[in-house]
PDB file of N, CA and C in Angstrom:
ATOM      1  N   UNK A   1     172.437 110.922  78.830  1.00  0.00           N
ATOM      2  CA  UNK A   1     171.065 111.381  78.823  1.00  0.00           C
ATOM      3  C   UNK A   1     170.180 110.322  79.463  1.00  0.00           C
ATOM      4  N   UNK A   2     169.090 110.921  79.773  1.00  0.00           N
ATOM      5  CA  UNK A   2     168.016 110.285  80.519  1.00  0.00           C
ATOM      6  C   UNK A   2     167.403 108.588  79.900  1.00  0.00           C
ATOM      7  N   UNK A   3     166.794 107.544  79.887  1.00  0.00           N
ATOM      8  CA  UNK A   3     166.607 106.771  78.987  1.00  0.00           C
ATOM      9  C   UNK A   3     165.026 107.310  78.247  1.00  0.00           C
ATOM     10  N   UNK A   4     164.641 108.070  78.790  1.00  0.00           N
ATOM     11  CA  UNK A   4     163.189 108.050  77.886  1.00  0.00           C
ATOM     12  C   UNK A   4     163.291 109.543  77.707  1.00  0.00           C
ATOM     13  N   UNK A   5     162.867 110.234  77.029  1.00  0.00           N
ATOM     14  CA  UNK A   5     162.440 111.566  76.540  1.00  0.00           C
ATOM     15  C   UNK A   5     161.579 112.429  77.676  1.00  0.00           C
ATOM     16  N   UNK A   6     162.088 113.549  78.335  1.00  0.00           N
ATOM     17  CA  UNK A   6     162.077 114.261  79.174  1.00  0.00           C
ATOM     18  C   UNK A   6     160.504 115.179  78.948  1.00  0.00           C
ATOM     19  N   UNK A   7     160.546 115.666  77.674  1.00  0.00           N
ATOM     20  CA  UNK A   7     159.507 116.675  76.868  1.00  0.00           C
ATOM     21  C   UNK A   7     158.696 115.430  75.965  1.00  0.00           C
ATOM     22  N   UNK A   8     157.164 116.237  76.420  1.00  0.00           N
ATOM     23  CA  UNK A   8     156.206 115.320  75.771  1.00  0.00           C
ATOM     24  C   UNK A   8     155.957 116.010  74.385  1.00  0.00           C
ATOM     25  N   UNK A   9     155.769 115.017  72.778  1.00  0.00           N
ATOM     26  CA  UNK A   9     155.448 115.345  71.978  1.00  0.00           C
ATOM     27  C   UNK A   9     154.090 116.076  71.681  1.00  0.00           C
ATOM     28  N   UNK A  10     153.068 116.706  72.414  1.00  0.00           N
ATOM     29  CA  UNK A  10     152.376 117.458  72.253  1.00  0.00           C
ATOM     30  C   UNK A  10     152.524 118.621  72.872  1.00  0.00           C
ATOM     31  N   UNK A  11     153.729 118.864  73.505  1.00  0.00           N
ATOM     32  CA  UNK A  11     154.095 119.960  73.780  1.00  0.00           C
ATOM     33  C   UNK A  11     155.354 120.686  72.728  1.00  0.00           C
ATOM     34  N   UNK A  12     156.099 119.573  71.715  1.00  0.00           N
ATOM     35  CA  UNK A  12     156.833 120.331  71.026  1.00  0.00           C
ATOM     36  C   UNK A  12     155.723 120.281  69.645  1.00  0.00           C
ATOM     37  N   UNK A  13     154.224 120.023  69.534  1.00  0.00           N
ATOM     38  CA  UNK A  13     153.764 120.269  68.524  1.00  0.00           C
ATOM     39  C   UNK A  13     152.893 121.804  68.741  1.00  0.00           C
ATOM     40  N   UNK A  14     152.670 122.159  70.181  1.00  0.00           N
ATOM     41  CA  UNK A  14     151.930 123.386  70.168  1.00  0.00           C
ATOM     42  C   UNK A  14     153.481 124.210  70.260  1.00  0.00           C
ATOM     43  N   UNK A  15     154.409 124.104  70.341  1.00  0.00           N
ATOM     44  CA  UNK A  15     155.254 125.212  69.997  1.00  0.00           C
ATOM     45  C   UNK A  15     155.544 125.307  68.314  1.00  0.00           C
ATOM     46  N   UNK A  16     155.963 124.626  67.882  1.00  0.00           N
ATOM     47  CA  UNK A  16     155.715 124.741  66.274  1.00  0.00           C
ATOM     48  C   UNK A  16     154.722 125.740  65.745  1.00  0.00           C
ATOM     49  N   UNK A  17     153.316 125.173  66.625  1.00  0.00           N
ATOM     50  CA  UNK A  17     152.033 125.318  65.850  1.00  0.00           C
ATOM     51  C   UNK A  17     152.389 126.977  66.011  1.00  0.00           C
ATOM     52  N   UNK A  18     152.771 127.818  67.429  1.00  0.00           N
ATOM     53  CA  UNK A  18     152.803 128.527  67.992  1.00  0.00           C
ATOM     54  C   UNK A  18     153.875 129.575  67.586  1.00  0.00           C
ATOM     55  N   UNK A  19     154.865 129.395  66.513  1.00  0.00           N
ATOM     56  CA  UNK A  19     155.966 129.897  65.889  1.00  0.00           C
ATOM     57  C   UNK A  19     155.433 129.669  64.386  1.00  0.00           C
ATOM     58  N   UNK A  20     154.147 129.349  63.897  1.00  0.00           N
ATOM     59  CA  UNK A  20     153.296 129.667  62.808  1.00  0.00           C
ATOM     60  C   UNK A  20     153.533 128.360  61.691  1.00  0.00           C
ATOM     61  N   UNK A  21     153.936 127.256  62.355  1.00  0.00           N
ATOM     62  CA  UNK A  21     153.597 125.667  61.351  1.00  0.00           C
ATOM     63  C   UNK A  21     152.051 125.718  61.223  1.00  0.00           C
ATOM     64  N   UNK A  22     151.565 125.446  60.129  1.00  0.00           N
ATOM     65  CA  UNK A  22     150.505 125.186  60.148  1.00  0.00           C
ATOM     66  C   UNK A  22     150.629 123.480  59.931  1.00  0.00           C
ATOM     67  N   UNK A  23     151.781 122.739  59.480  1.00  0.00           N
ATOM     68  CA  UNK A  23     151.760 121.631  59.859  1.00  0.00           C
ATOM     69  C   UNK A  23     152.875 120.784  60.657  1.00  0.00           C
ATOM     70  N   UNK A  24     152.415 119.669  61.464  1.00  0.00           N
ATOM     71  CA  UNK A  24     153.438 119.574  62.119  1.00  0.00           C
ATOM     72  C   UNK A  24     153.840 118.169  61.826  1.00  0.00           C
ATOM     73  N   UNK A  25     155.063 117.762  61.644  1.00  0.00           N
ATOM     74  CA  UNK A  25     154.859 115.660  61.081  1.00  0.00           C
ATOM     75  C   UNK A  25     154.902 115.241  62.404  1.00  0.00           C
ATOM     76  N   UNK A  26     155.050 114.080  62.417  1.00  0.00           N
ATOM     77  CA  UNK A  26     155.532 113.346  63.626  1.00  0.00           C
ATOM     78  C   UNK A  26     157.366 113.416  64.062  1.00  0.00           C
ATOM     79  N   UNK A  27     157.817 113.430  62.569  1.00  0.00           N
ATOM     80  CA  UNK A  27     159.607 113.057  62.571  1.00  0.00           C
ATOM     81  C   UNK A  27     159.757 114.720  63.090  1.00  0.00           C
ATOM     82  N   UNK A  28     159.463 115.701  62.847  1.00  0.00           N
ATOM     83  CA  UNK A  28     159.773 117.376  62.899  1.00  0.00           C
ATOM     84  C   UNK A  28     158.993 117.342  64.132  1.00  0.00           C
ATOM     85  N   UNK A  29     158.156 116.967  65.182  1.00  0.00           N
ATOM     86  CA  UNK A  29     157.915 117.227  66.449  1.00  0.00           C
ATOM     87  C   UNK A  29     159.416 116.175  67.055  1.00  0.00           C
ATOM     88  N   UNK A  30     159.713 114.926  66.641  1.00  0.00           N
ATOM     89  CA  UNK A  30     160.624 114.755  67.595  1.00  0.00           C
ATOM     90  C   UNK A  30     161.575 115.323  67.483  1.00  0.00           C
ATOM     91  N   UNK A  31     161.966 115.911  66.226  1.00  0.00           N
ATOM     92  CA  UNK A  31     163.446 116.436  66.130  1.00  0.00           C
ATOM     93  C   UNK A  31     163.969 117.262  66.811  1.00  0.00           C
ATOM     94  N   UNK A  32     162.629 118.236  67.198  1.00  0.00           N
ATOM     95  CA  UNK A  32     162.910 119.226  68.179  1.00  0.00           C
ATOM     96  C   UNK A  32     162.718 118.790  69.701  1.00  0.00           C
ATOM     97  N   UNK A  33     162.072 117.742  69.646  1.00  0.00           N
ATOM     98  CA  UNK A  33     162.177 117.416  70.979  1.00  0.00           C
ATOM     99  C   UNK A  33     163.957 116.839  71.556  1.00  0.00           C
ATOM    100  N   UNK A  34     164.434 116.571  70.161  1.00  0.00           N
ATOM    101  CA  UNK A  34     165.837 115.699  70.407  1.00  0.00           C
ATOM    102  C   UNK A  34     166.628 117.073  70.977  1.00  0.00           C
ATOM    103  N   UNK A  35     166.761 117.899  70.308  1.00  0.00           N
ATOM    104  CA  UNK A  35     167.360 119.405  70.214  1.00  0.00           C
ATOM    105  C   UNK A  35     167.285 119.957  71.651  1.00  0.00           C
ATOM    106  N   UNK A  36     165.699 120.336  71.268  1.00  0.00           N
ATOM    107  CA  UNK A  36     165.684 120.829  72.855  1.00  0.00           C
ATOM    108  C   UNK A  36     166.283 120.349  74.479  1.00  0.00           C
ATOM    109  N   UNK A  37     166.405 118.822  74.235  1.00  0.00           N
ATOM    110  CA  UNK A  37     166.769 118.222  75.595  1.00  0.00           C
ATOM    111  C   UNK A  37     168.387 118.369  75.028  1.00  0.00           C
ATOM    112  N   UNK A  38     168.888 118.154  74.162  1.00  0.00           N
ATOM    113  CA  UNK A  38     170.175 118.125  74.254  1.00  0.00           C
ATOM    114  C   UNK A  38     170.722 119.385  74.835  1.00  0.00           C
ATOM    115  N   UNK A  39     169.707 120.849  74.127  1.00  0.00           N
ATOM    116  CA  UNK A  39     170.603 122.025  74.989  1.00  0.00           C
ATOM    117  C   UNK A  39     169.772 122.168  76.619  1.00  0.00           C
ATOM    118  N   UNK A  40     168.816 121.767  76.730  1.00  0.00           N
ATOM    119  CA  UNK A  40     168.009 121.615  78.533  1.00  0.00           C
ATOM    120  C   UNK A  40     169.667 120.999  79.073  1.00  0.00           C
ATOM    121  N   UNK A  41     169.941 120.157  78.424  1.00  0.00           N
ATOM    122  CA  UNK A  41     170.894 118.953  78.735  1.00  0.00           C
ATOM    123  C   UNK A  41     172.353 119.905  79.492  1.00  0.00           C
ATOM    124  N   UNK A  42     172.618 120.364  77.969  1.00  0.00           N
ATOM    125  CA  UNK A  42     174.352 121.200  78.632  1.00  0.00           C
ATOM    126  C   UNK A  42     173.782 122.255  79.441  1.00  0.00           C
ATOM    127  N   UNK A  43     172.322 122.920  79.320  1.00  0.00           N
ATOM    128  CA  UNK A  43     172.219 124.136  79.977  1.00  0.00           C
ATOM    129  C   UNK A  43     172.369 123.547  81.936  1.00  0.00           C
ATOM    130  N   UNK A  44     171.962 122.686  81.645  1.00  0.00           N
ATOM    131  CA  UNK A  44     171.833 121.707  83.233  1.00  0.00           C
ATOM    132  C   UNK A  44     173.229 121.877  83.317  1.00  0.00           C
ATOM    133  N   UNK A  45     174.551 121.105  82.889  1.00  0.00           N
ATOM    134  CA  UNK A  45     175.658 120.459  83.240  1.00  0.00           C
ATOM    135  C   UNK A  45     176.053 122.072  83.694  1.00  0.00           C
ATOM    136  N   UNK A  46     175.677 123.075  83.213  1.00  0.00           N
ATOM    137  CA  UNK A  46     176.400 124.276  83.139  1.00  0.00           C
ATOM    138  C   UNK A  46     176.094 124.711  84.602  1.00  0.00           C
ATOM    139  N   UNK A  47     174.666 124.733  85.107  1.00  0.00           N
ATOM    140  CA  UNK A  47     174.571 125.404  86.081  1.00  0.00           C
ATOM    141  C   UNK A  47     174.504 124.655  87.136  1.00  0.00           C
ATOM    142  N   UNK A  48     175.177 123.099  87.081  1.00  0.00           N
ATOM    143  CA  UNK A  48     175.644 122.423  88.547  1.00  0.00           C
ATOM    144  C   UNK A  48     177.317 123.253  88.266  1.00  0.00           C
ATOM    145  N   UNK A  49     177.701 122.411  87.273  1.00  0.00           N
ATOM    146  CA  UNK A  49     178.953 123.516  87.390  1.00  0.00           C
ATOM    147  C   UNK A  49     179.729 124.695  88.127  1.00  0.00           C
ATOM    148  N   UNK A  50     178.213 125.650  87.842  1.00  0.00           N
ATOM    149  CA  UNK A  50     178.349 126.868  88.615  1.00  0.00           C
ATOM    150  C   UNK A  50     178.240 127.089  90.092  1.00  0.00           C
ATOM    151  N   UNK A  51     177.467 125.944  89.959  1.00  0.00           N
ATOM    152  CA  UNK A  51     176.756 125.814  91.511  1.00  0.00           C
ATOM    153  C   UNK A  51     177.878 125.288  92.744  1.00  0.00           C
ATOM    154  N   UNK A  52     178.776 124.813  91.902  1.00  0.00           N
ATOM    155  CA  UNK A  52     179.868 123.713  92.895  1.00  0.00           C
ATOM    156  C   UNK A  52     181.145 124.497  93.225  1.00  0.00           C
TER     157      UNK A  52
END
């Protein structure tokens, strides 16, 4: 993986907010930020894959 975090934390706090959190922590915005890049991550490896 990349060395710094791909997705900015105020973008995984308006999706939360946006799937009806009315609160969001700091540790539960990154968690999903961890999540999300890990599957961005294989969804990538998948479609060079395909591509080759």
């Amino acid at each position: 993986m990349s060395s710094g975090p791909e997705f900015g934390l105020a973008a995984m706090y308006r999706v939360m907010k946006k799937s009806g959190a009315e609160r969001v922590s700091d540790d539960a915005a990154d968690e999903l930020r961890k999540v999300l890049e890990e599957v961005a991550e294989r969804i990538a490896k998948q479609a060079v894959d395909l591509s080759v």
